[in-house]
C-alpha atoms as a PDB file:
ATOM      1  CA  UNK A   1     178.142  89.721  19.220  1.00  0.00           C
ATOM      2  CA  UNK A   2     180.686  89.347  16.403  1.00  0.00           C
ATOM      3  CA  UNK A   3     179.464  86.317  15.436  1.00  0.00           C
ATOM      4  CA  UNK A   4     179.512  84.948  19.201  1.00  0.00           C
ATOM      5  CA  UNK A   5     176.373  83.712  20.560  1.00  0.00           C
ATOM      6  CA  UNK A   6     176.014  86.195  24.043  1.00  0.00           C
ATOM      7  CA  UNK A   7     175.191  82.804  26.052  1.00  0.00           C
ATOM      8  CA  UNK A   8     178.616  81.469  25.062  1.00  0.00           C
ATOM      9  CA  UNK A   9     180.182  85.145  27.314  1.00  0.00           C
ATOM     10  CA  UNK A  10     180.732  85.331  30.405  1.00  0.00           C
ATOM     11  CA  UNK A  11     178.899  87.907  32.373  1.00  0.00           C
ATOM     12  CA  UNK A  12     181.921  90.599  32.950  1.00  0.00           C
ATOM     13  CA  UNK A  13     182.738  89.715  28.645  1.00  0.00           C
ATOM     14  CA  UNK A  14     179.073  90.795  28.228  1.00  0.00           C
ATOM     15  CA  UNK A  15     179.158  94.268  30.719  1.00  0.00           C
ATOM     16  CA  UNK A  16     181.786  94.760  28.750  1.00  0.00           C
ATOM     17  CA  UNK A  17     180.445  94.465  25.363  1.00  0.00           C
ATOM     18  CA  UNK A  18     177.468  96.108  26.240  1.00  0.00           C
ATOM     19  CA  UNK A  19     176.391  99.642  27.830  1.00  0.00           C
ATOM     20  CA  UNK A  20     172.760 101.102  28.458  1.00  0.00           C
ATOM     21  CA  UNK A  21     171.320 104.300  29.266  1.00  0.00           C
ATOM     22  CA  UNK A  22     167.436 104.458  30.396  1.00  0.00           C
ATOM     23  CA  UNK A  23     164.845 106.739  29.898  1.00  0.00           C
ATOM     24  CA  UNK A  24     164.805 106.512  33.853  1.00  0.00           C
ATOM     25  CA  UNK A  25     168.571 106.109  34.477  1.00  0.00           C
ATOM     26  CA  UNK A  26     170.095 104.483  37.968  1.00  0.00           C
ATOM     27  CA  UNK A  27     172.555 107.131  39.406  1.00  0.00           C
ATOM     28  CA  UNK A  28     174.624 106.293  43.035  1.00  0.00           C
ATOM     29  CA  UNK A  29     174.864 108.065  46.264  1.00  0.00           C
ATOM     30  CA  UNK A  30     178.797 108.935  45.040  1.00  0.00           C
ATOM     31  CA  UNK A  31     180.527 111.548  43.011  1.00  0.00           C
ATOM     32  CA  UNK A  32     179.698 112.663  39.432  1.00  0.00           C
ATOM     33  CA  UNK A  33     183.088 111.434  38.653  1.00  0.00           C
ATOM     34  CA  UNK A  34     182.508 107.945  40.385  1.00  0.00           C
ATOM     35  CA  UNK A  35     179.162 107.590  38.672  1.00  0.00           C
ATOM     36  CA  UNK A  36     180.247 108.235  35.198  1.00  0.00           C
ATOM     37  CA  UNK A  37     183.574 106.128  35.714  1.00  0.00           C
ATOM     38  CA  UNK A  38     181.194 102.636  36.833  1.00  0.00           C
ATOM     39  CA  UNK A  39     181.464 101.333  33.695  1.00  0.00           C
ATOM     40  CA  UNK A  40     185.454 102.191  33.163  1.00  0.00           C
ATOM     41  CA  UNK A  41     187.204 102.999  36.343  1.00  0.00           C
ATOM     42  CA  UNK A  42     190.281 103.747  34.720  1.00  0.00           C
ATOM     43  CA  UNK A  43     189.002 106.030  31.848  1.00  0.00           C
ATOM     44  CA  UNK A  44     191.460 109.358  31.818  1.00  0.00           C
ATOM     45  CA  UNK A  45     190.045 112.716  32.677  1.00  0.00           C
ATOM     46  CA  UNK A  46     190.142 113.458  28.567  1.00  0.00           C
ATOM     47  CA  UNK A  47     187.842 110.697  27.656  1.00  0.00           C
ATOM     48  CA  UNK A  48     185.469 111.593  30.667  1.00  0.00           C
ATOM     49  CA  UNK A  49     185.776 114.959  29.771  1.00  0.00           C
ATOM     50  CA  UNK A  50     184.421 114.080  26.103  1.00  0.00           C
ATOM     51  CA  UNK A  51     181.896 111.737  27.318  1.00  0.00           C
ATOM     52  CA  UNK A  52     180.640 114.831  29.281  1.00  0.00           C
ATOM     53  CA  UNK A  53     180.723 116.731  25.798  1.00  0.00           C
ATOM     54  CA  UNK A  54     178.501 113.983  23.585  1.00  0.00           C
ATOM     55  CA  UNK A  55     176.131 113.773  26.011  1.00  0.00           C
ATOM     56  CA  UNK A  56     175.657 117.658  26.518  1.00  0.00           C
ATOM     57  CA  UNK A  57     176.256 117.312  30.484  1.00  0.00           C
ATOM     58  CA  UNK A  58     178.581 120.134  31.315  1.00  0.00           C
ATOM     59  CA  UNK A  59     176.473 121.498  33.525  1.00  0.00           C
ATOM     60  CA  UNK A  60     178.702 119.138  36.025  1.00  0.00           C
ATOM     61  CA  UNK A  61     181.530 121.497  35.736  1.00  0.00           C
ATOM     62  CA  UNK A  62     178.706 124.419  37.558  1.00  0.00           C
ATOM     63  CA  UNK A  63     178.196 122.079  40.213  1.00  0.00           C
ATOM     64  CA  UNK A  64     179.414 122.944  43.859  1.00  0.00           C
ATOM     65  CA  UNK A  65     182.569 120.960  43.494  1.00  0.00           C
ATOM     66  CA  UNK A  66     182.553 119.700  39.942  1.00  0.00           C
ATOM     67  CA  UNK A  67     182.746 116.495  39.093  1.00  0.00           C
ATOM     68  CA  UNK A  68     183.390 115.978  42.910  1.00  0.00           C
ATOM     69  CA  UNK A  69     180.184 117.009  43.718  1.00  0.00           C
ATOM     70  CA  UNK A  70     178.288 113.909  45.295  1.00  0.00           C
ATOM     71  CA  UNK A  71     175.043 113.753  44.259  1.00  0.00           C
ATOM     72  CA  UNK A  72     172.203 111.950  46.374  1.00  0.00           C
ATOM     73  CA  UNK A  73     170.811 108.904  46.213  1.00  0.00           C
ATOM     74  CA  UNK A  74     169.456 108.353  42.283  1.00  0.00           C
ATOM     75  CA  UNK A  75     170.495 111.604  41.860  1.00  0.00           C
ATOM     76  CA  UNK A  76     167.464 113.100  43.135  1.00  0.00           C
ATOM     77  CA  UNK A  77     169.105 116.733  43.529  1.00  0.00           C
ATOM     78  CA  UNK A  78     169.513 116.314  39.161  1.00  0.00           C
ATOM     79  CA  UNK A  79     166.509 117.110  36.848  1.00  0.00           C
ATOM     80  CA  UNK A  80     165.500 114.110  34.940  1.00  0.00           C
ATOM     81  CA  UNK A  81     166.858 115.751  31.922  1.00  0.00           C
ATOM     82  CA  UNK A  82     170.585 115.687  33.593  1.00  0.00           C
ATOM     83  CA  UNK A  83     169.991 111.995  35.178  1.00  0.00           C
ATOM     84  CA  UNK A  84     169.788 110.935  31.717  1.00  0.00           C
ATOM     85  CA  UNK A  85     172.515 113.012  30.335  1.00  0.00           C
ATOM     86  CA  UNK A  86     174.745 111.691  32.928  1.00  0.00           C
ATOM     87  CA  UNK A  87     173.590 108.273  32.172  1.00  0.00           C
ATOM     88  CA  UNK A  88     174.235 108.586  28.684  1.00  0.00           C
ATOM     89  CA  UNK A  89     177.926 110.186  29.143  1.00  0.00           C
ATOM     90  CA  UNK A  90     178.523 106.875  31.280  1.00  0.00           C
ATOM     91  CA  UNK A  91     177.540 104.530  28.827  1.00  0.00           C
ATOM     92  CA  UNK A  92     179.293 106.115  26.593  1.00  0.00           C
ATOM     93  CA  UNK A  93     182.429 106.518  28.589  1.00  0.00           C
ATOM     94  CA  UNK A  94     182.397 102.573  28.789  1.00  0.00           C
ATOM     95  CA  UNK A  95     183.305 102.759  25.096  1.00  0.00           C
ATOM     96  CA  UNK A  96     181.042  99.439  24.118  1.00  0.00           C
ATOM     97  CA  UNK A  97     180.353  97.351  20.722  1.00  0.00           C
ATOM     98  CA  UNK A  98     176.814  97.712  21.496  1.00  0.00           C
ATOM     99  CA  UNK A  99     174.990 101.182  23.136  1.00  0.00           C
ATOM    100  CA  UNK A 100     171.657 100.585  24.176  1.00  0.00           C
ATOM    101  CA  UNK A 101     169.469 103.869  24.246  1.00  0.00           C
ATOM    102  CA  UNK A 102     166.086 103.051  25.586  1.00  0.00           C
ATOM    103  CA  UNK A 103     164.289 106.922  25.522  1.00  0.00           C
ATOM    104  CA  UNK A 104     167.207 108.370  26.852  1.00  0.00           C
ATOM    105  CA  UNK A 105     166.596 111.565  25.316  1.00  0.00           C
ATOM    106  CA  UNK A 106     163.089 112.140  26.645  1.00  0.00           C
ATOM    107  CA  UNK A 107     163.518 114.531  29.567  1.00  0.00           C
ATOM    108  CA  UNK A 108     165.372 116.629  27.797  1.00  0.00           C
ATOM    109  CA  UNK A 109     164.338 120.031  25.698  1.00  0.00           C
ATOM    110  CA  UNK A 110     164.486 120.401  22.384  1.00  0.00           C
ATOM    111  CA  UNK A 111     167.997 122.236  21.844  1.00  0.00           C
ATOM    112  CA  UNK A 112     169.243 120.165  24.307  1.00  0.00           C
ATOM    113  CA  UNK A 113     168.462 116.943  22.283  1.00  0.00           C
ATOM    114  CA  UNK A 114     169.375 118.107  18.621  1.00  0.00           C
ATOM    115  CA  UNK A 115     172.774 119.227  20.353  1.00  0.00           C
ATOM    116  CA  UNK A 116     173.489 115.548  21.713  1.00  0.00           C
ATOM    117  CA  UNK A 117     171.424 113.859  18.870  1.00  0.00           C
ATOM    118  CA  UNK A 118     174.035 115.397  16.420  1.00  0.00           C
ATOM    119  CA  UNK A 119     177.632 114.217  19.310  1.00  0.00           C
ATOM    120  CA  UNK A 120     175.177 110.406  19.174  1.00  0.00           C
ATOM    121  CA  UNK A 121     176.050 110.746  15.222  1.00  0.00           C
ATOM    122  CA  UNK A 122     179.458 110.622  15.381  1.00  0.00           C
ATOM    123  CA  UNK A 123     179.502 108.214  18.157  1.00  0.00           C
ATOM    124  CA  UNK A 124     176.697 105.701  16.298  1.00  0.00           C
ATOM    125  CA  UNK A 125     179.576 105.702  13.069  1.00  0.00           C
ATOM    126  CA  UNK A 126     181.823 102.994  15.740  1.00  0.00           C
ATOM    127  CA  UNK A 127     179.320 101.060  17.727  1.00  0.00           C
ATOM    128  CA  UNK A 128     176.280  99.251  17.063  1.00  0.00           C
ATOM    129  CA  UNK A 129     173.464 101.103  18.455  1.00  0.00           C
ATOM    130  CA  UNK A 130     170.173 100.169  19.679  1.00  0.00           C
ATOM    131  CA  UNK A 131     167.594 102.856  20.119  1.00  0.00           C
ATOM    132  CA  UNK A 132     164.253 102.562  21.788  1.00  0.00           C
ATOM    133  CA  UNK A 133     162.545 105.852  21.094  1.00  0.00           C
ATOM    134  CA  UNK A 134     159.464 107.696  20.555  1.00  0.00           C
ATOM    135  CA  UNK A 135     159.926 110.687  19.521  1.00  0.00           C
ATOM    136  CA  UNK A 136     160.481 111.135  15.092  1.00  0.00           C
ATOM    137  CA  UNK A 137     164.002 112.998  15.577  1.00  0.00           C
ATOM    138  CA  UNK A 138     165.750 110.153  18.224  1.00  0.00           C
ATOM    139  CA  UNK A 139     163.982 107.895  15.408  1.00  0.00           C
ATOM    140  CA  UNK A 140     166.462 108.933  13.085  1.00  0.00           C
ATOM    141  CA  UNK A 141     169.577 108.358  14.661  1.00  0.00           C
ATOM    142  CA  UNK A 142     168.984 105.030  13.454  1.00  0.00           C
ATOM    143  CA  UNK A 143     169.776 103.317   9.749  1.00  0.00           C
ATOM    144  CA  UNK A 144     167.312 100.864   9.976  1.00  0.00           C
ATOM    145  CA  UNK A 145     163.705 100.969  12.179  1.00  0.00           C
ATOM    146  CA  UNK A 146     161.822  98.503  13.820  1.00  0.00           C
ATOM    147  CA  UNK A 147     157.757  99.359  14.150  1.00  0.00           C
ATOM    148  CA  UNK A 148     156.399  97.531  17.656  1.00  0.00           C
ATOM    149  CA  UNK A 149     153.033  96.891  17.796  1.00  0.00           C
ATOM    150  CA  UNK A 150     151.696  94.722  20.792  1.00  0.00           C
ATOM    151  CA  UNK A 151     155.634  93.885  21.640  1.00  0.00           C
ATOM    152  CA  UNK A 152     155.857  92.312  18.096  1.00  0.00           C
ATOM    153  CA  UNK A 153     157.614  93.352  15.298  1.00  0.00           C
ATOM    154  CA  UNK A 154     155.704  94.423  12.540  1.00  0.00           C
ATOM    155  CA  UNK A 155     157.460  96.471   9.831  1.00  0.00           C
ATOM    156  CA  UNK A 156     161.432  97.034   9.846  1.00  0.00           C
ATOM    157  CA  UNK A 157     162.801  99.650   7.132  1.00  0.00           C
ATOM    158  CA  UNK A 158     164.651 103.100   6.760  1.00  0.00           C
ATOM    159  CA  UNK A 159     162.607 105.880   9.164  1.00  0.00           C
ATOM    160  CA  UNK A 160     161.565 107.097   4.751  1.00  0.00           C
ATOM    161  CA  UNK A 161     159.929 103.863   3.548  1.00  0.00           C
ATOM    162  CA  UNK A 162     158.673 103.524   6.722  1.00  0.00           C
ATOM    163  CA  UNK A 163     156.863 106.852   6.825  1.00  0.00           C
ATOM    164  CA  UNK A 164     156.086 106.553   2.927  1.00  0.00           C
ATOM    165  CA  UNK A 165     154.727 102.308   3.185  1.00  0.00           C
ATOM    166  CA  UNK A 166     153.240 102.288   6.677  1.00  0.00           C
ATOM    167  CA  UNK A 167     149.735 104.363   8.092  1.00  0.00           C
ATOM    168  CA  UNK A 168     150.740 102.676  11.583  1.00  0.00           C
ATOM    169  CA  UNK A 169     154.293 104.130  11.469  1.00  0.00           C
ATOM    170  CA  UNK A 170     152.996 107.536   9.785  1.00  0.00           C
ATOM    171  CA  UNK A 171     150.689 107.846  12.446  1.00  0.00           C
ATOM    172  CA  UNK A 172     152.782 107.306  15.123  1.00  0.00           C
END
């Protein structure tokens, strides 16, 4: 990171350095506000506000109590599509070098992602992302693409040359 090699940080340097959001996110038995903040306790109410906005989660604010509201145990009371939006306005909240978004978008509906696909953009501009997708539009958050096949990588190009050079990658 930066030139560093990762096994030369420490683990907190790393956490730091580094936020995730799952396709399957890990939520606590605690407060929207508590969950969001894990990553940056101290973040002001303006930056968790706008962390809420990227990720297209104010549907916290309808909640019982807000952002006080304590949801259950992995969130369970949440639809999968607002686990992962929460997830993804907590990683984001942590304000990393590197975001790591493995299928976060997945549960959600189709307005729903093109309205946090376009907040990503903005965000994407300062940090270093790393996106593990399947569907074509999360695909092109990124500048440059990396074709799996067997957990190997096989082609790496723009989402374009990609599409125009590979069958595999078209057909996918």
């Amino acid at each position: 990171i930066d030139g560093q090699d990762i096994r030369e940080l420490s683990v907190p340097a790393l956490r730091q350095a580094v936020a995730t959001a799952f396709e399957d996110p890990t939520l606590f038995s605690m407060s929207v506000a508590e969950n969001l903040r894990l990553g940056r306790p101290h973040a002001t109410d303006e930056e968790l506000a706008q962390a809420i906005e990227i990720a297209a989660a104010q549907f916290v604010y309808d909640l019982p109590f807000g952002l006080d509201t304590r949801i259950g145990e992995q969130g369970m009371s949440l639809s999968g599509g607002q686990r992962q939006r929460l997830s993804l306005a907590r990683a984001i909240l942590a304000t990393p070098k590197i975001l790591v978004l493995d299928d976060t978008l997945s549960a959600l509906d189709v307005h729903t992602e093109a309205v946090v696909e376009e907040a990503l953009r903005r965000v994407l501009h300062s940090v270093t992302g790393i996106v593990v997708a399947h569907r074509a539009s999360t695909v092109l958050l990124a500048d440059r693409v990396a074709l799996l096949e067997d957990g190997t990588i096989t082609h790496i190009g723009t989402h374009s040359e990609l599409l125009a050079t590979v069958p595999q990658y078209r057909y996918l």
